[in-house]
PDB file of N, CA and C in Angstrom:
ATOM      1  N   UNK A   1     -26.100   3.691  -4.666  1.00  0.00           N
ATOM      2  CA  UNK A   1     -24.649   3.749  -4.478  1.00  0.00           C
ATOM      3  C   UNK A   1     -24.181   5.181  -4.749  1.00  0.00           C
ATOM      4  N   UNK A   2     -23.723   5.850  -3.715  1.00  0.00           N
ATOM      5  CA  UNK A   2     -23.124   7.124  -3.770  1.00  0.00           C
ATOM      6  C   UNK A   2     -21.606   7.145  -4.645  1.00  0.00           C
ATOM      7  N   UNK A   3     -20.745   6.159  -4.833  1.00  0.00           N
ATOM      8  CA  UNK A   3     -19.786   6.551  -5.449  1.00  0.00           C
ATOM      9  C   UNK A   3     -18.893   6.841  -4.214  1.00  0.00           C
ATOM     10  N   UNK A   4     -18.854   7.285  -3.048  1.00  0.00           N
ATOM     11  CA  UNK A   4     -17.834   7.447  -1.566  1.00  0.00           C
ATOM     12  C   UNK A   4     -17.462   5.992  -1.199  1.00  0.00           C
ATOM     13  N   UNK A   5     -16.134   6.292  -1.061  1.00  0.00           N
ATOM     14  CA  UNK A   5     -15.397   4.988  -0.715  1.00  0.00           C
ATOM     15  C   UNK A   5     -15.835   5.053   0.962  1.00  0.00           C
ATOM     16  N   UNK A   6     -15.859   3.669   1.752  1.00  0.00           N
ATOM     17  CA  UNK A   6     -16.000   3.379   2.755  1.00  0.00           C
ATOM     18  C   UNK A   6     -14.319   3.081   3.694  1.00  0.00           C
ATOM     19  N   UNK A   7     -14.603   3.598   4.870  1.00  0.00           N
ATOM     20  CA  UNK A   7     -13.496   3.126   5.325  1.00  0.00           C
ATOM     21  C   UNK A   7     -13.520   2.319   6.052  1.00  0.00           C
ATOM     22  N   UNK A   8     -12.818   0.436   6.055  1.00  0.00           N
ATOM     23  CA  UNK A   8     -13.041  -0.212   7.162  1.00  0.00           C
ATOM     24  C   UNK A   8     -12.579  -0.070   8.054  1.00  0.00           C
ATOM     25  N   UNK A   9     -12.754  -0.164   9.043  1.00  0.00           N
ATOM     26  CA  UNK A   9     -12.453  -0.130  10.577  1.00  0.00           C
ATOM     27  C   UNK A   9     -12.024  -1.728  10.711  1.00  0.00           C
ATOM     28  N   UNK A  10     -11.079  -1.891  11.818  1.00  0.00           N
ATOM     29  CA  UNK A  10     -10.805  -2.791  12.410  1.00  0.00           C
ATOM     30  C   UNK A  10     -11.242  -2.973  14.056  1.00  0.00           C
ATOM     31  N   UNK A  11     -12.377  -3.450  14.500  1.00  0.00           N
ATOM     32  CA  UNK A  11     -12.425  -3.465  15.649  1.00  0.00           C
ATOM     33  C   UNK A  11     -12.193  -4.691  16.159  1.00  0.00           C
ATOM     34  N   UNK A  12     -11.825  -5.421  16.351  1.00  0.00           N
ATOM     35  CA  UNK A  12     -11.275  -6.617  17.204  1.00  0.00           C
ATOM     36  C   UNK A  12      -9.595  -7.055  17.533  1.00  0.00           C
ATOM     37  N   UNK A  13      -9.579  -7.463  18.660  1.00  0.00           N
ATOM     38  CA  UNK A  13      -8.128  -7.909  18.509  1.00  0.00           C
ATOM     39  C   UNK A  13      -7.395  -8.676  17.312  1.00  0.00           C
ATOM     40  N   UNK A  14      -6.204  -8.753  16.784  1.00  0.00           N
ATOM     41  CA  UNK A  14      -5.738  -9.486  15.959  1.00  0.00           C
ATOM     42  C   UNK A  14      -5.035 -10.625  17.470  1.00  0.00           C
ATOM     43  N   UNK A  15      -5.269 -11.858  16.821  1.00  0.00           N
ATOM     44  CA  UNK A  15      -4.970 -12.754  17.464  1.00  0.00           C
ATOM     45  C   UNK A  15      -3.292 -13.512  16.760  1.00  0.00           C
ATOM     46  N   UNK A  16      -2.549 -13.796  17.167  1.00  0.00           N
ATOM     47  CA  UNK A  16      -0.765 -14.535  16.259  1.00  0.00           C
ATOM     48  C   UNK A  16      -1.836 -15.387  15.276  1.00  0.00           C
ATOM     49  N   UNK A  17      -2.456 -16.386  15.597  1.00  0.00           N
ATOM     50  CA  UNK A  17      -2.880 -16.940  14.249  1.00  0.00           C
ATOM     51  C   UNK A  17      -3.518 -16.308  13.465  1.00  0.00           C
ATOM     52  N   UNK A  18      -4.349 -15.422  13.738  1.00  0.00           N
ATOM     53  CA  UNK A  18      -4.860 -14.470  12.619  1.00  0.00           C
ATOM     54  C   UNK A  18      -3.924 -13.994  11.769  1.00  0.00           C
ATOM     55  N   UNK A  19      -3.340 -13.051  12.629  1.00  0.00           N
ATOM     56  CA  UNK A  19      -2.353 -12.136  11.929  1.00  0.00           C
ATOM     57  C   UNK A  19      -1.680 -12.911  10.984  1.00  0.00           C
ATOM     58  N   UNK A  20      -1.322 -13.909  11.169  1.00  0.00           N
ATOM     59  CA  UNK A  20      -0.104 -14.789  10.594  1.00  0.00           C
ATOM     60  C   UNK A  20      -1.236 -15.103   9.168  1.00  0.00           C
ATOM     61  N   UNK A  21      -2.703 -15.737   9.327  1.00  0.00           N
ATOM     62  CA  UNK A  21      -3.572 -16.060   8.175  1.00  0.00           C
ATOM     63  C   UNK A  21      -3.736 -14.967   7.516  1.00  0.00           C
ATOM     64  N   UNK A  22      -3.971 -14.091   8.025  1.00  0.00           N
ATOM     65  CA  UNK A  22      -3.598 -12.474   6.935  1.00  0.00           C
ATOM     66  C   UNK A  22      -2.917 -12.179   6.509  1.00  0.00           C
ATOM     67  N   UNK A  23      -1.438 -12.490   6.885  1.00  0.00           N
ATOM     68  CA  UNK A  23      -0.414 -12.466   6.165  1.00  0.00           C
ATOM     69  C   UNK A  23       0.075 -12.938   4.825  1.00  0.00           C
ATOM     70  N   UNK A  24      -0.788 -14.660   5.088  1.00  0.00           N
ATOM     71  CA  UNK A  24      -0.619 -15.732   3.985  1.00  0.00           C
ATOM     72  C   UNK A  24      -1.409 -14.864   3.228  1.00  0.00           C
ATOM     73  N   UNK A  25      -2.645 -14.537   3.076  1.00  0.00           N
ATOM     74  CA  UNK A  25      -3.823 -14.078   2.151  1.00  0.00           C
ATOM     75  C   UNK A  25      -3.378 -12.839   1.554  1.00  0.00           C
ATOM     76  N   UNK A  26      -2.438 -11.768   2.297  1.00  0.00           N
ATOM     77  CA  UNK A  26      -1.857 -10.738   1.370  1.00  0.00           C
ATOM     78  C   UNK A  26      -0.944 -11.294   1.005  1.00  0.00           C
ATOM     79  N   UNK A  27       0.207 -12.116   1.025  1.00  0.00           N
ATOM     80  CA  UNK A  27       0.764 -12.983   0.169  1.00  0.00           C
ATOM     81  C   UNK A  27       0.231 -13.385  -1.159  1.00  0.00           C
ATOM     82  N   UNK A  28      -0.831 -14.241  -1.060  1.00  0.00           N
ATOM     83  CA  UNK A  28      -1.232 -14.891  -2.105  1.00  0.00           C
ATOM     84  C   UNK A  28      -1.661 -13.761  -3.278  1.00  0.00           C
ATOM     85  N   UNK A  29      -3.009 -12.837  -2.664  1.00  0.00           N
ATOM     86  CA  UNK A  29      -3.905 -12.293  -3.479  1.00  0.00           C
ATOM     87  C   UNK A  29      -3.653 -10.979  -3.781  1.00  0.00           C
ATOM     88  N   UNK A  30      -2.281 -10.591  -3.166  1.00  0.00           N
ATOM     89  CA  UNK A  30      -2.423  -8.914  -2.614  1.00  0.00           C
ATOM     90  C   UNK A  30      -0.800  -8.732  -3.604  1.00  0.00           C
ATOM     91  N   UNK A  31      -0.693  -9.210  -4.601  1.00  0.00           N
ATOM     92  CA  UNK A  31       0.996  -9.033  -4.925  1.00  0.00           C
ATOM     93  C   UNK A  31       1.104  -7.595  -4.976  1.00  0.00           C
ATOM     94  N   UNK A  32       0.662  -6.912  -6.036  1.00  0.00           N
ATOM     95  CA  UNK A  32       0.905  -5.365  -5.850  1.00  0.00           C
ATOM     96  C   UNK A  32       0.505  -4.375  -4.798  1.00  0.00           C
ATOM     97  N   UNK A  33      -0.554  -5.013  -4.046  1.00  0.00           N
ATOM     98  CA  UNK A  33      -0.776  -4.103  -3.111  1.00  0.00           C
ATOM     99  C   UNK A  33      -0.342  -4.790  -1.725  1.00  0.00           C
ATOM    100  N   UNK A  34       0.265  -5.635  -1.623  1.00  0.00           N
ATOM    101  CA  UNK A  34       0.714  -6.563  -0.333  1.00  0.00           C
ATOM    102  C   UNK A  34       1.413  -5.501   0.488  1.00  0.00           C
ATOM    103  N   UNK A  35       2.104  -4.522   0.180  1.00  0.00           N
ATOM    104  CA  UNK A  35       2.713  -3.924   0.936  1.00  0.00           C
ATOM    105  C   UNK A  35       1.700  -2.867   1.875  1.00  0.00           C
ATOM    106  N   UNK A  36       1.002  -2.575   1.630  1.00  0.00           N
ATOM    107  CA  UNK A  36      -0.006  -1.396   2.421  1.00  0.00           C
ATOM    108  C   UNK A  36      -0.452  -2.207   3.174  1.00  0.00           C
ATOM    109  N   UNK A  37      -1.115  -3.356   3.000  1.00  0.00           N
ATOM    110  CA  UNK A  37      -1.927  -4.668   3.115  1.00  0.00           C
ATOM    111  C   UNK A  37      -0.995  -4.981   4.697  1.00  0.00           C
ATOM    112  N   UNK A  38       0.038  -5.466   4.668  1.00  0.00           N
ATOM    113  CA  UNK A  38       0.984  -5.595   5.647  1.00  0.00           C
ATOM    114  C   UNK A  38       0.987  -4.822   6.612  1.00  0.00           C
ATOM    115  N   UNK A  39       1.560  -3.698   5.905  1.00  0.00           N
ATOM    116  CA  UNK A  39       1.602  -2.562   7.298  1.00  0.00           C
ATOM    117  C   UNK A  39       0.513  -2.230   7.652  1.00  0.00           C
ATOM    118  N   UNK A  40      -0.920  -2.321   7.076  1.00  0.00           N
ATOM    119  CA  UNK A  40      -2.117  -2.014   7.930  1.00  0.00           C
ATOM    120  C   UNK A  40      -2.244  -3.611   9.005  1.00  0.00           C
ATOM    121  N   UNK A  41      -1.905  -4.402   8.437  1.00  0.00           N
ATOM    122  CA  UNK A  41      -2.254  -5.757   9.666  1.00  0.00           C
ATOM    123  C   UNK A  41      -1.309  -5.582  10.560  1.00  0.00           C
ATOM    124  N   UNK A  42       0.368  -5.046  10.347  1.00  0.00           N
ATOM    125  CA  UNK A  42       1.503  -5.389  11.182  1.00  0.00           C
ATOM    126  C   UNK A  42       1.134  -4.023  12.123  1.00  0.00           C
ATOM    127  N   UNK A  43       0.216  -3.127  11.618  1.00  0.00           N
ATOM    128  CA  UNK A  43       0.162  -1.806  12.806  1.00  0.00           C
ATOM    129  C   UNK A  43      -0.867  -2.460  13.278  1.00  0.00           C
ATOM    130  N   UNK A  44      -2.177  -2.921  13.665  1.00  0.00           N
ATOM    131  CA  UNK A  44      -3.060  -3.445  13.976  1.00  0.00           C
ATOM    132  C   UNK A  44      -2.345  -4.541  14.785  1.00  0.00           C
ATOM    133  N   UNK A  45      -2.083  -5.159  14.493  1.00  0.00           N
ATOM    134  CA  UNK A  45      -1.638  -6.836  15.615  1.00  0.00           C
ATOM    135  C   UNK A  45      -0.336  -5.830  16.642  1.00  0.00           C
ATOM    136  N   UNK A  46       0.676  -4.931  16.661  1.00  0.00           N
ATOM    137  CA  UNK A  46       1.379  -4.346  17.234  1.00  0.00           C
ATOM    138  C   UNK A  46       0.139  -3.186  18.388  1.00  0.00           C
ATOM    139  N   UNK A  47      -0.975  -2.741  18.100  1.00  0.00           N
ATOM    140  CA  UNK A  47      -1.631  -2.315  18.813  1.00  0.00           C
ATOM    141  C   UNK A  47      -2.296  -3.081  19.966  1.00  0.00           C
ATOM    142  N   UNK A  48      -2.656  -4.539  19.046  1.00  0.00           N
ATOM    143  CA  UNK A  48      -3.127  -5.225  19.658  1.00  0.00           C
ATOM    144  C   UNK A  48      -2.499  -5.851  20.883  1.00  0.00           C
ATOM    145  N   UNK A  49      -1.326  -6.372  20.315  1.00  0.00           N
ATOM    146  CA  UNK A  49      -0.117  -6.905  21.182  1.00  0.00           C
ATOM    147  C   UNK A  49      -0.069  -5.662  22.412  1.00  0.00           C
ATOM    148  N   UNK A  50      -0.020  -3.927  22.454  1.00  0.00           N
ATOM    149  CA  UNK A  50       0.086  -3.373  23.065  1.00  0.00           C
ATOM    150  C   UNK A  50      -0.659  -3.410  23.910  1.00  0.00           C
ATOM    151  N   UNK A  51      -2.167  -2.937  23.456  1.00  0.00           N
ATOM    152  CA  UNK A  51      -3.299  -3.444  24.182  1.00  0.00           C
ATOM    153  C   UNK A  51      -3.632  -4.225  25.228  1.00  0.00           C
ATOM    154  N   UNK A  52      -3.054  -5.507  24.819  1.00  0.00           N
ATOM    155  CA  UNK A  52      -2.908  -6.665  25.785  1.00  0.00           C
ATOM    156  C   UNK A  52      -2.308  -6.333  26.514  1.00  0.00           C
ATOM    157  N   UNK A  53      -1.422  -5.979  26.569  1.00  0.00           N
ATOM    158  CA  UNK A  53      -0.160  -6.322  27.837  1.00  0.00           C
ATOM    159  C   UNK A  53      -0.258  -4.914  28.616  1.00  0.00           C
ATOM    160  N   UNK A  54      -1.010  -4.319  28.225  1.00  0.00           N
ATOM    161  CA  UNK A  54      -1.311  -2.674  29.004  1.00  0.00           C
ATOM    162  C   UNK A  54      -2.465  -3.325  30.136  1.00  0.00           C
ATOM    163  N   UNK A  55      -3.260  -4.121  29.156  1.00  0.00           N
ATOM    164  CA  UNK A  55      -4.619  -4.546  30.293  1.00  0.00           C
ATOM    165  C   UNK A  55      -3.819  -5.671  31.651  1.00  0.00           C
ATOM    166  N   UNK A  56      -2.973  -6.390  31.036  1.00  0.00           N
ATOM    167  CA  UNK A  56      -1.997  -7.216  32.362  1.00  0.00           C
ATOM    168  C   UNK A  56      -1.660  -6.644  33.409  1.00  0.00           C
TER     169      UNK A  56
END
C-alpha cells in the first residue's frame, strides 16, 4: 500500500432508479459528507441524461 489516494471513475450511465438509490444511500450513510456525495451523483446522472438525448 503506497499511501496515494485512488480516484474513482464513474464509467457507466446513471440510470433514474439508480440515481434516485444513490441518493437514498448518501442520505442514510453520508450525513456529513452527503453534500459532495450529491453533487458528484447529480453531475453524473445530468451528463448522463445529456448523453442520452445527444445519442437520439
Amino acid at each position: 500500500m503506497t499511501g496515494k489516494r485512488k480516484n474513482i471513475q464513474f464509467n457507466f450511465l446513471l440510470t433514474e432508479d439508480l440515481y434516485e438509490k444513490l441518493e437514498e444511500i448518501a442520505d442514510q450513510n453520508y450525513s456529513d459528507k452527503s453534500t459532495t456525495l450529491r453533487q458528484l451523483i447529480s453531475k453524473k446522472y445530468s451528463e448522463s441524461c445529456k448523453n442520452k438525448n445527444e445519442e437520439k
